[in-house]
C-alpha atoms as a PDB file:
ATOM      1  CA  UNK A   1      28.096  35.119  81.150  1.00  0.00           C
ATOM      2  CA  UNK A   2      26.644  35.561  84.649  1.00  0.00           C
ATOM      3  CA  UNK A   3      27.345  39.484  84.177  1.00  0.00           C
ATOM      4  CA  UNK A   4      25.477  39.530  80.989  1.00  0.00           C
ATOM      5  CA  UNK A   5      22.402  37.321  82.806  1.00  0.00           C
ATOM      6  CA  UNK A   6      22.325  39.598  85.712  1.00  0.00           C
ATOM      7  CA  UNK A   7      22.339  42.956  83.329  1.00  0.00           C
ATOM      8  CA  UNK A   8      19.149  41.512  80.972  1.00  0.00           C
ATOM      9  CA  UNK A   9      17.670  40.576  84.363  1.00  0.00           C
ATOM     10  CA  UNK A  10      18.281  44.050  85.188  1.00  0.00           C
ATOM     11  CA  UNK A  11      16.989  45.544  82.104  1.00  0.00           C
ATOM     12  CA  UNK A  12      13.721  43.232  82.496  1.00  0.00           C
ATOM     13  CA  UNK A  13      12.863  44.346  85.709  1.00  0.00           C
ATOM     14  CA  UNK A  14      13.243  47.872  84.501  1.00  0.00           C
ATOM     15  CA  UNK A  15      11.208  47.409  81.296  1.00  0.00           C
ATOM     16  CA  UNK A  16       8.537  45.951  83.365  1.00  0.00           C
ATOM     17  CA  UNK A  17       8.540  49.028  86.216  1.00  0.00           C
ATOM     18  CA  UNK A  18       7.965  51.421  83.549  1.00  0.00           C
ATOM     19  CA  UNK A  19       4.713  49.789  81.980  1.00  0.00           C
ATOM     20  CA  UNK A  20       3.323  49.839  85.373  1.00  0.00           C
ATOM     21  CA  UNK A  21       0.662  52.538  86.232  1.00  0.00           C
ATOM     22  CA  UNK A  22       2.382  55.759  87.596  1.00  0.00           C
ATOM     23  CA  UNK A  23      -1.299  56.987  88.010  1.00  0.00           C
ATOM     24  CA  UNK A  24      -4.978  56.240  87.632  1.00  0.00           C
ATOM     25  CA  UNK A  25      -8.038  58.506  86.766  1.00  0.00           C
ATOM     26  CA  UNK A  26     -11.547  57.645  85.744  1.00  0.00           C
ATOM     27  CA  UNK A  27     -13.837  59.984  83.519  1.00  0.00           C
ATOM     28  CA  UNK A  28     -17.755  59.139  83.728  1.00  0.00           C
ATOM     29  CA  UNK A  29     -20.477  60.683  81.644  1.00  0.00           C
ATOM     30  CA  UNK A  30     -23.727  61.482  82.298  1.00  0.00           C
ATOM     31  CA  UNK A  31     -24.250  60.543  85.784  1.00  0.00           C
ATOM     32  CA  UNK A  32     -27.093  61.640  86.615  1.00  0.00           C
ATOM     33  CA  UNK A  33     -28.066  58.642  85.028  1.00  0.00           C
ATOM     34  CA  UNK A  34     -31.659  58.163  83.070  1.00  0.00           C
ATOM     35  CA  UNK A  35     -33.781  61.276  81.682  1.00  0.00           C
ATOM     36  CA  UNK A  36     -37.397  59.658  82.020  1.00  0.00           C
ATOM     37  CA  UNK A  37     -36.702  58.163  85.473  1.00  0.00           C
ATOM     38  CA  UNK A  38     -34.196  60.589  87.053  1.00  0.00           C
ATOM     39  CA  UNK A  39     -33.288  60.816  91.237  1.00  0.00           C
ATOM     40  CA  UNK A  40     -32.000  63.262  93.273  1.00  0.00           C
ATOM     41  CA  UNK A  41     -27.829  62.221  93.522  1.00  0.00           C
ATOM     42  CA  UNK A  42     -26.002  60.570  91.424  1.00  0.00           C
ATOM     43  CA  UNK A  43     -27.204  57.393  88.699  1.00  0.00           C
ATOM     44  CA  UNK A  44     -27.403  54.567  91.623  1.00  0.00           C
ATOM     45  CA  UNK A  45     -25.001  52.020  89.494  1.00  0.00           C
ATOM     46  CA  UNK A  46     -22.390  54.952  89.460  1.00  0.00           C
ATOM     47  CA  UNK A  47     -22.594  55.344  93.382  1.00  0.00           C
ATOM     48  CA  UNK A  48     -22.327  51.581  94.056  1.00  0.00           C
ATOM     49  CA  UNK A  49     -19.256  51.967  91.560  1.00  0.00           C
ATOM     50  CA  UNK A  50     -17.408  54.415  93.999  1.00  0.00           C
ATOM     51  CA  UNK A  51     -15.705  51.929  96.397  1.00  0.00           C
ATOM     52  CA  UNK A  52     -14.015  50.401  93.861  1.00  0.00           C
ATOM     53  CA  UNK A  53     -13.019  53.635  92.442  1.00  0.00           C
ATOM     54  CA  UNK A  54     -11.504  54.602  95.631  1.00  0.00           C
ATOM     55  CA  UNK A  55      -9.948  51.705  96.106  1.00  0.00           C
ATOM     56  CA  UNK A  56      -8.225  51.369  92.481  1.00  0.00           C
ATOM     57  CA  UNK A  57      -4.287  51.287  92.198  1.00  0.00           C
ATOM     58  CA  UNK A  58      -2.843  54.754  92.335  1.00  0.00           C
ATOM     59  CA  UNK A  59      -6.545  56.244  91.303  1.00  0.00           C
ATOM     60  CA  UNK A  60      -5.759  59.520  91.504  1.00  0.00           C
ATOM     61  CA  UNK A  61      -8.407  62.114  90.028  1.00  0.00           C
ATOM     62  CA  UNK A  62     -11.673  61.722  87.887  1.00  0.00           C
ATOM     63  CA  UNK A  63     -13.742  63.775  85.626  1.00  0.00           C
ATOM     64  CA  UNK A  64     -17.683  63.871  85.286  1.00  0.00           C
ATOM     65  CA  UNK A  65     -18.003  64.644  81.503  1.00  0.00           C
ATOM     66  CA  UNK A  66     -21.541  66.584  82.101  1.00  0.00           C
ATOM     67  CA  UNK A  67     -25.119  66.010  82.479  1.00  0.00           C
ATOM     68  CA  UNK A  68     -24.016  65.598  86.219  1.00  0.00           C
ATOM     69  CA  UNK A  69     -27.660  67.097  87.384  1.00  0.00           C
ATOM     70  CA  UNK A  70     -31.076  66.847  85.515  1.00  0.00           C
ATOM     71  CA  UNK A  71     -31.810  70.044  86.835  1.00  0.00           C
ATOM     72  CA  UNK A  72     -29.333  73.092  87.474  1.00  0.00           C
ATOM     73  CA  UNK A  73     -31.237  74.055  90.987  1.00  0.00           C
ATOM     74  CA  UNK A  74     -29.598  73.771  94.023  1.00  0.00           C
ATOM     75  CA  UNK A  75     -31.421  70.960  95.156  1.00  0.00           C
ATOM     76  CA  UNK A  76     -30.313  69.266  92.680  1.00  0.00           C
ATOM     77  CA  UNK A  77     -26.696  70.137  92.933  1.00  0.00           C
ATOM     78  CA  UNK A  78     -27.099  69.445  96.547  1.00  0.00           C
ATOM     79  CA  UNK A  79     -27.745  66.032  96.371  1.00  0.00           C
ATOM     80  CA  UNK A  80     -25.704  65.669  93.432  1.00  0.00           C
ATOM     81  CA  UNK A  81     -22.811  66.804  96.081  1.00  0.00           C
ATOM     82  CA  UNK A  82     -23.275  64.673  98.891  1.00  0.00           C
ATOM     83  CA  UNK A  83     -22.417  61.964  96.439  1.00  0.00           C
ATOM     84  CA  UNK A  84     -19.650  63.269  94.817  1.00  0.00           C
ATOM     85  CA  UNK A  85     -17.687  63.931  97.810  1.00  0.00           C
ATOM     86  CA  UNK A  86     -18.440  60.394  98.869  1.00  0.00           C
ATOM     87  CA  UNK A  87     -15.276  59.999  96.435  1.00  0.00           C
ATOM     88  CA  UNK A  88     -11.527  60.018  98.046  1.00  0.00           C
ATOM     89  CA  UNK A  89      -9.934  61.544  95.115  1.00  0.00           C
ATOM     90  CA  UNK A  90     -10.277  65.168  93.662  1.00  0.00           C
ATOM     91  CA  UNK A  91     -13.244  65.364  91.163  1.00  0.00           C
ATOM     92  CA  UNK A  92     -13.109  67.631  88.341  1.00  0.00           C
ATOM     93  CA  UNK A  93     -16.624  68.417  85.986  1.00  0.00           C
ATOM     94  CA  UNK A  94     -16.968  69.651  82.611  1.00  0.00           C
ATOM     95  CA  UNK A  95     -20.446  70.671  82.816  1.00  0.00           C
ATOM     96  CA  UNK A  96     -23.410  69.765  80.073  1.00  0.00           C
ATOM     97  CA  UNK A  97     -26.369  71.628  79.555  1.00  0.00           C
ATOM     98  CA  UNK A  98     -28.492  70.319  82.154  1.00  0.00           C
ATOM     99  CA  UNK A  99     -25.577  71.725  84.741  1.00  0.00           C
ATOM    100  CA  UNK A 100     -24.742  75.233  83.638  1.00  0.00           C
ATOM    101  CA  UNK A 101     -26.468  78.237  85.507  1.00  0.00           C
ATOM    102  CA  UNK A 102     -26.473  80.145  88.612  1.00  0.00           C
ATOM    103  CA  UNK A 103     -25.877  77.352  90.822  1.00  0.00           C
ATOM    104  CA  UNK A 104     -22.675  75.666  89.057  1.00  0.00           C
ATOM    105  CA  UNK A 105     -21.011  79.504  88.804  1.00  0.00           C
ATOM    106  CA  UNK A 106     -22.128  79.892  92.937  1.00  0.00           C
ATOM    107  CA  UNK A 107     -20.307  76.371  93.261  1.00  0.00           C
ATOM    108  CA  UNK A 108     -17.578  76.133  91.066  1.00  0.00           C
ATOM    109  CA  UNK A 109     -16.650  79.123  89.601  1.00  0.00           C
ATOM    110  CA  UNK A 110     -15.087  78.189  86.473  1.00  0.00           C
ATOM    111  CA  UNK A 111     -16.775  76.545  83.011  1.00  0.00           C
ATOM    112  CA  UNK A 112     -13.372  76.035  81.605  1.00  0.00           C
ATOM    113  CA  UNK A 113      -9.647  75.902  83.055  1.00  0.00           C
ATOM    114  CA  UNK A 114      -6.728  73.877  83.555  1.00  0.00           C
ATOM    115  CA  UNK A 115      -4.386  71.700  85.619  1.00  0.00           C
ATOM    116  CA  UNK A 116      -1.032  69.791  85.307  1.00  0.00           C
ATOM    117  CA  UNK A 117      -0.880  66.571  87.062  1.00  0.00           C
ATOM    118  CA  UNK A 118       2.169  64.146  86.573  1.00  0.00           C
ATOM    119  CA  UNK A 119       3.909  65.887  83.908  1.00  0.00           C
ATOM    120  CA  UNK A 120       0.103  65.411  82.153  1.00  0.00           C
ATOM    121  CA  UNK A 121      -2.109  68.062  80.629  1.00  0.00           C
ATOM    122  CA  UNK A 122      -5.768  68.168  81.791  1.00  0.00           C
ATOM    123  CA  UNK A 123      -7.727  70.812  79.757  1.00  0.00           C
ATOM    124  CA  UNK A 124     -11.617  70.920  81.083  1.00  0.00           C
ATOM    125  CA  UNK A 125     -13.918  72.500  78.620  1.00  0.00           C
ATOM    126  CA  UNK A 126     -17.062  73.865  77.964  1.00  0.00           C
ATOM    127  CA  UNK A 127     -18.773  74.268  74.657  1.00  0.00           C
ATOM    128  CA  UNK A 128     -20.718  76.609  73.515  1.00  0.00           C
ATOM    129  CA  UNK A 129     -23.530  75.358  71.279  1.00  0.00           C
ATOM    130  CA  UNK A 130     -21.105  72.207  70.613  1.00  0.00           C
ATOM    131  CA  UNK A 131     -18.305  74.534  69.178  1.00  0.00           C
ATOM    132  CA  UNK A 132     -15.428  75.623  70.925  1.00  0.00           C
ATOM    133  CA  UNK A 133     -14.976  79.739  69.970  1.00  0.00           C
ATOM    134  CA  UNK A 134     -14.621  83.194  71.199  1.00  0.00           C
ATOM    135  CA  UNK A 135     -12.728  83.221  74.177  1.00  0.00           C
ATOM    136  CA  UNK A 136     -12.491  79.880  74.938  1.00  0.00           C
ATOM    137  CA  UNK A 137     -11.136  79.163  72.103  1.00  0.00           C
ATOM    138  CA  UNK A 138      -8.188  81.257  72.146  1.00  0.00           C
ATOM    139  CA  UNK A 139      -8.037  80.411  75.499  1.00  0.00           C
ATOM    140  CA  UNK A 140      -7.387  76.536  74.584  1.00  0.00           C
ATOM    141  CA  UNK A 141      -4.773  77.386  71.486  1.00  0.00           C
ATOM    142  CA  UNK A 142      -3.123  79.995  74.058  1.00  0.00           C
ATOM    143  CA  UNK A 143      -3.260  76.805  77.152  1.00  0.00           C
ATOM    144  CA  UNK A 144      -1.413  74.253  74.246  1.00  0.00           C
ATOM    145  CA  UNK A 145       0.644  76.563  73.243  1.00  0.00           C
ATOM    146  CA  UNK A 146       1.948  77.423  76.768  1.00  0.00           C
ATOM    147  CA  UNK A 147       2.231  73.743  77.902  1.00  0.00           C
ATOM    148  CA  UNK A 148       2.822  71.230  75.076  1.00  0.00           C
ATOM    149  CA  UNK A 149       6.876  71.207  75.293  1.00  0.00           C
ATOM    150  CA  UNK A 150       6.578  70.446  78.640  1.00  0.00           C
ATOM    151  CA  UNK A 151       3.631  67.574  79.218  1.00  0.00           C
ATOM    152  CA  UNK A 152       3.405  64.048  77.825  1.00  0.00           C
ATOM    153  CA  UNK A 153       0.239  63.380  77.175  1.00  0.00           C
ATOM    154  CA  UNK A 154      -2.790  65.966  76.728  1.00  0.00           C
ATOM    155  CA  UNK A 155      -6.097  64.735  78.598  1.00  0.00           C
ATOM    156  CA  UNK A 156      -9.312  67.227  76.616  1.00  0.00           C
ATOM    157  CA  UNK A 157     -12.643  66.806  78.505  1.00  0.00           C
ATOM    158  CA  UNK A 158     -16.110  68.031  77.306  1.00  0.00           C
ATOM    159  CA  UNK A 159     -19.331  67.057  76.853  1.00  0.00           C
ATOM    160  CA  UNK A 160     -20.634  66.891  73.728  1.00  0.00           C
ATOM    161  CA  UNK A 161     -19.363  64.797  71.083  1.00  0.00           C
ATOM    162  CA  UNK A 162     -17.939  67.667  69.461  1.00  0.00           C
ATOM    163  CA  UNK A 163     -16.348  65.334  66.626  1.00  0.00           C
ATOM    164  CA  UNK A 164     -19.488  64.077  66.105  1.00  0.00           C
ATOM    165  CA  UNK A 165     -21.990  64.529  63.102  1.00  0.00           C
ATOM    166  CA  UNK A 166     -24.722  62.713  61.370  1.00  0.00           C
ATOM    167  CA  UNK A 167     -23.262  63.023  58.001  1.00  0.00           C
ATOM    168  CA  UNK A 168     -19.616  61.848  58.877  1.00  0.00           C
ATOM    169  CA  UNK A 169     -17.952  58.657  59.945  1.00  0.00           C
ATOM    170  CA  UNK A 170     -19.175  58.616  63.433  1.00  0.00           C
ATOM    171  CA  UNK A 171     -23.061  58.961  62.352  1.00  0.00           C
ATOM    172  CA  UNK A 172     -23.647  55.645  63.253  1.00  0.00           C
ATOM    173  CA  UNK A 173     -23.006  56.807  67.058  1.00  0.00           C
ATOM    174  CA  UNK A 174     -25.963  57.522  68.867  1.00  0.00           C
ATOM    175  CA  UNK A 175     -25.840  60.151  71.309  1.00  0.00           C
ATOM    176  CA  UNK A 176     -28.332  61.116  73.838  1.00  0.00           C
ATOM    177  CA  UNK A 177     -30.742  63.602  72.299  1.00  0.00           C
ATOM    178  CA  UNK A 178     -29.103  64.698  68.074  1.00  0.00           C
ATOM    179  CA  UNK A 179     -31.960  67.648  68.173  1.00  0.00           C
ATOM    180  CA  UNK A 180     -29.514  69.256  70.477  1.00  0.00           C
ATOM    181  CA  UNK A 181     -26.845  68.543  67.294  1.00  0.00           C
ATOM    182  CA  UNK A 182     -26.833  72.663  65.702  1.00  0.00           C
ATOM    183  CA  UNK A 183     -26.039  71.265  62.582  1.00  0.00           C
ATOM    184  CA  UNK A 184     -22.042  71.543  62.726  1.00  0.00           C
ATOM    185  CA  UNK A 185     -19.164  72.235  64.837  1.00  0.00           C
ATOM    186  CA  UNK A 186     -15.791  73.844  64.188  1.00  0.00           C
ATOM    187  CA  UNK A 187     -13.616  70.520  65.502  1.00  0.00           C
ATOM    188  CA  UNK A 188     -12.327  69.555  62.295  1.00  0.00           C
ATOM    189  CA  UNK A 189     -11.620  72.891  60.492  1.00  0.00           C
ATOM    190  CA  UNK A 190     -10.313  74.899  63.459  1.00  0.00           C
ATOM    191  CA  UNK A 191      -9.327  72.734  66.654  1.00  0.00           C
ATOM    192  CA  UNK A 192      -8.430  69.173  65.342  1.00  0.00           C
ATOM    193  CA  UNK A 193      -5.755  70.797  62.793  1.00  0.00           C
ATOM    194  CA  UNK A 194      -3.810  72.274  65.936  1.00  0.00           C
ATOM    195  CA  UNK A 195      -4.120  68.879  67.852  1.00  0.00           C
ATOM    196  CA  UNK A 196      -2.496  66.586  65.187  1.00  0.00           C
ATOM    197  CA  UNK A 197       0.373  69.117  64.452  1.00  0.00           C
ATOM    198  CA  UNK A 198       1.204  68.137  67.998  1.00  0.00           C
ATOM    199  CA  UNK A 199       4.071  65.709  68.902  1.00  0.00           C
ATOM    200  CA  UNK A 200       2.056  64.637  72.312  1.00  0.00           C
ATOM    201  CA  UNK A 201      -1.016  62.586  72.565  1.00  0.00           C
ATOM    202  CA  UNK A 202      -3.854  63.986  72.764  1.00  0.00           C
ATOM    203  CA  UNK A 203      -7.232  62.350  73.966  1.00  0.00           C
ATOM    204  CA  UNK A 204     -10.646  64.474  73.655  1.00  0.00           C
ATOM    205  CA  UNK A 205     -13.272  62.483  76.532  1.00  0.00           C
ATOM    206  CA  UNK A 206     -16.790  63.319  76.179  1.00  0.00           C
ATOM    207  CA  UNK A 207     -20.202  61.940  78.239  1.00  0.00           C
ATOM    208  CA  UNK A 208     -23.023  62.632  76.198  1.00  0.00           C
ATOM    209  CA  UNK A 209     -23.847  58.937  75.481  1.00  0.00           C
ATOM    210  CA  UNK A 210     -25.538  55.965  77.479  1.00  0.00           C
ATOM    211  CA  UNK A 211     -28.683  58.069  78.653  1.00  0.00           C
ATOM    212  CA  UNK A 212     -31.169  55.265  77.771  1.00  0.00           C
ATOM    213  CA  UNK A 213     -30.810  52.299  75.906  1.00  0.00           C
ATOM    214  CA  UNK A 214     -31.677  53.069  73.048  1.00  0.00           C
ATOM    215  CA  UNK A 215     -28.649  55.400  72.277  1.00  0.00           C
ATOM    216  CA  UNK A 216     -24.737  54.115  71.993  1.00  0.00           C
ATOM    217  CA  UNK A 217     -22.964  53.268  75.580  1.00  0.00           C
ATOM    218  CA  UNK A 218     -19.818  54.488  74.380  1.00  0.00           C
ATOM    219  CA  UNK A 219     -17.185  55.099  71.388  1.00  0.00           C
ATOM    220  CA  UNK A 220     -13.512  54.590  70.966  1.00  0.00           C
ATOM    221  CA  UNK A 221     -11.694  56.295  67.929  1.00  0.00           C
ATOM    222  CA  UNK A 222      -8.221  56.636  67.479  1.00  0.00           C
ATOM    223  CA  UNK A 223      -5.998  58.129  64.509  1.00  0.00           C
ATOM    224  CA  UNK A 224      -2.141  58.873  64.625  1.00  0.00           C
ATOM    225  CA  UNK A 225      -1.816  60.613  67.675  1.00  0.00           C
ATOM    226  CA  UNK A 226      -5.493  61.758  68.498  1.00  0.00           C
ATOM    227  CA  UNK A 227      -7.924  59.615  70.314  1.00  0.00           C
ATOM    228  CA  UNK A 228     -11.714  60.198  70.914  1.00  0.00           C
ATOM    229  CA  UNK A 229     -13.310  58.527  73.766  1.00  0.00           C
ATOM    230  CA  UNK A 230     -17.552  58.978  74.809  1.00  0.00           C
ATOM    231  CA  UNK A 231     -18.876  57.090  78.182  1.00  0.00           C
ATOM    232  CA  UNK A 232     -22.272  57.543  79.541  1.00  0.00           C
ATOM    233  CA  UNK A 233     -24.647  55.916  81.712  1.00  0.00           C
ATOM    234  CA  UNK A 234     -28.431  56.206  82.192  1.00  0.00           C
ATOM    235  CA  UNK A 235     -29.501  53.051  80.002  1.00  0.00           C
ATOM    236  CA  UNK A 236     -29.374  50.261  82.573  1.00  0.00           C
ATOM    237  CA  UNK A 237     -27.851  47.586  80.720  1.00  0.00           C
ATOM    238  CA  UNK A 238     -24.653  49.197  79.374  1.00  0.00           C
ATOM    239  CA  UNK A 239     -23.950  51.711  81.867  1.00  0.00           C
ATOM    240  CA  UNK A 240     -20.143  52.377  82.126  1.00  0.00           C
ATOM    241  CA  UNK A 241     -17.235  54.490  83.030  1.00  0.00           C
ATOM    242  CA  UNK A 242     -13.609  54.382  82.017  1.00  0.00           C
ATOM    243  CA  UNK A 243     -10.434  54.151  83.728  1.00  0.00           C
ATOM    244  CA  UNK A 244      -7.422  55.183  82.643  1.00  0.00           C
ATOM    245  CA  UNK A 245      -3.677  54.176  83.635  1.00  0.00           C
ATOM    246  CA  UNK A 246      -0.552  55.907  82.594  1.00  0.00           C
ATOM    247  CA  UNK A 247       2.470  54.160  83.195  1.00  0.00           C
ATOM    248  CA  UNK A 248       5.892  55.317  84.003  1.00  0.00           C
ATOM    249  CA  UNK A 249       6.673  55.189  80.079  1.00  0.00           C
ATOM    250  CA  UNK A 250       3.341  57.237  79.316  1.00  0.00           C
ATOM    251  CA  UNK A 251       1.940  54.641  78.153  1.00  0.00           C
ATOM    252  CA  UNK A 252      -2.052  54.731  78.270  1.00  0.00           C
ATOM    253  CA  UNK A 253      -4.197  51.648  79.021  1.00  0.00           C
ATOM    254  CA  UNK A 254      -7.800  52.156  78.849  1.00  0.00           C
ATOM    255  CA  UNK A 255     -10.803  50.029  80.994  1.00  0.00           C
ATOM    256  CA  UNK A 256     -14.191  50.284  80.282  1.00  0.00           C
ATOM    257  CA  UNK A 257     -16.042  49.041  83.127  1.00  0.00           C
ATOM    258  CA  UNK A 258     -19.840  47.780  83.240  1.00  0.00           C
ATOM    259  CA  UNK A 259     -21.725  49.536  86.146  1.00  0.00           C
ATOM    260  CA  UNK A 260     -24.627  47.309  86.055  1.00  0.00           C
ATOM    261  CA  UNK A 261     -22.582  43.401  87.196  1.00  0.00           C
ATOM    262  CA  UNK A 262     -22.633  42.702  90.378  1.00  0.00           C
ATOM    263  CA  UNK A 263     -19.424  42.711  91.111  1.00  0.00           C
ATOM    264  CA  UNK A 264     -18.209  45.303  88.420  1.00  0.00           C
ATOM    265  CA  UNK A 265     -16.279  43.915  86.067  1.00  0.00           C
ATOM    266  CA  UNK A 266     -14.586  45.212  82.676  1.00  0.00           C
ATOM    267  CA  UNK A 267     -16.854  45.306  79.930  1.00  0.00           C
ATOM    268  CA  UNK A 268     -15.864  44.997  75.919  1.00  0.00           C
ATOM    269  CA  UNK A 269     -12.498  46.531  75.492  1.00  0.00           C
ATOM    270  CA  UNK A 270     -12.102  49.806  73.906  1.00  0.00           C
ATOM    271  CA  UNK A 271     -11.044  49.150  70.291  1.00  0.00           C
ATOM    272  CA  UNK A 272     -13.358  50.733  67.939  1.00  0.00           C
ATOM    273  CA  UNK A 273     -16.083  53.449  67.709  1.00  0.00           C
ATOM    274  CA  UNK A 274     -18.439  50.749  66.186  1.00  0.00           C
ATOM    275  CA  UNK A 275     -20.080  48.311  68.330  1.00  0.00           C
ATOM    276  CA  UNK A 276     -20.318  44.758  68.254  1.00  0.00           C
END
């Protein structure tokens, strides 16, 4: 009997290890905050958010889903800079359309590539005209392709919504500015088909929500093994990022947390596109 104690002890302790976080990243949207009332740097609520970034439990990367600058200049990025390196943790960016141009190519080089982290896919994109084509395209099948036996789970990051339409189930999201919307994307026909033939789980983020308060803070959609997640800040009152864990059993665990309490705290948890 004491054998059989011991070993379910054993097994409990184990159990429990492996739904602990093996690593940490956060992804925020729109950071440059408000388009009326923009600054030079970062959205302020963002900045004062960075110490408890850096200080999160095995935080170990983040991504900026775009709109990181109002203005692609280099005084812009400049500023934008001395902020982001105020972070202790690698930051990657999938640029928006206020950030593409001379000065992101001069800076970083790359609008779209790839890294492994943690036996984890990270894909960074960056649309073109909200659809994901030409090269990039079959530079994304080629990247899945190439990686997918050997991952876990597959982390997607872009900027638009590229899910999103007026006309479909997501309408009721309101993103930051729909006269940028060209009317459709090629998601569903051509990308999303390759995505759910997949035996990993895939999660798409995107930042082109929160600008102001009129528009939605953010969106959580998730069906068999896809899930669609949109952050943004800019509004004042709903202003968020996420942070997400994966455990030692790949499990993901998602926080959305409020930029504008004092102290942060987690806002409404990240169940469903629709909000409360």
């Amino acid at each position: 009997m004491l054998y059989v104690i011991i070993l379910i002890g054993i097994i409990s302790c184990n159990n429990n290890e492996m739904h602990k976080p093996k690593y940490s990243f956060f992804v925020a949207g729109h950071t440059y905050g408000n388009p009326i009332n923009f600054q030079f740097g970062l959205h302020p609520p963002f900045i004062n958010s960075i110490p408890l970034i850096n200080s999160y439990q095995k935080m170990s990367l983040g991504v900026l889903t775009g709109d990181v600058v109002p203005k692609p200049t280099q005084i812009y990025w400049d500023s934008a800079l001395v902020d982001i390196n105020k972070l202790s943790i690698p930051i990657h960016i999938a640029p928006g359309n206020h950030d593409k141009g001379f000065e992101f190519e001069k800076i970083f080089t790359d609008y779209y590539y790839d890294f492994t982290y943690e036996d984890d896919l990270f894909i960074i994109l960056s649309p073109t005209n909200w659809n994901i084509e030409g090269e990039q395209k079959k530079y994304l099948l080629q990247t899945i392709e190439n990686n997918y036996h050997y991952v876990h789970n597959i982390f997607i990051f872009c900027h638009e919504l590229i899910w999103w339409s007026p006309d479909n189930q997501f309408g009721n999201v309101e993103i930051n500015y729909r006269p940028h919307y060209p009317g459709s994307t090629n998601y569903w026909e051509e990308i999303n088909p390759v995505l759910e033939s997949l035996p990993n789980q895939v999660v798409i983020f995107s930042g082109d929500l929160g600008g102001t308060d009129k528009v939605t803070p953010y969106m959580y959609y998730k069906n068999d093994n896809i899930t669609l997640i949109a952050t943004g800040m800019g509004g004042g009152k709903r202003d968020n990022i996420v942070i997400v864990e994966v455990s030692y059993n790949n499990d993901l665990n998602y926080k959305l947390i409020g930029l504008n309490d004092t102290p942060l705290s987690e806002m409404d948890k990240l169940e469903e596109y629709i909000l409360p």
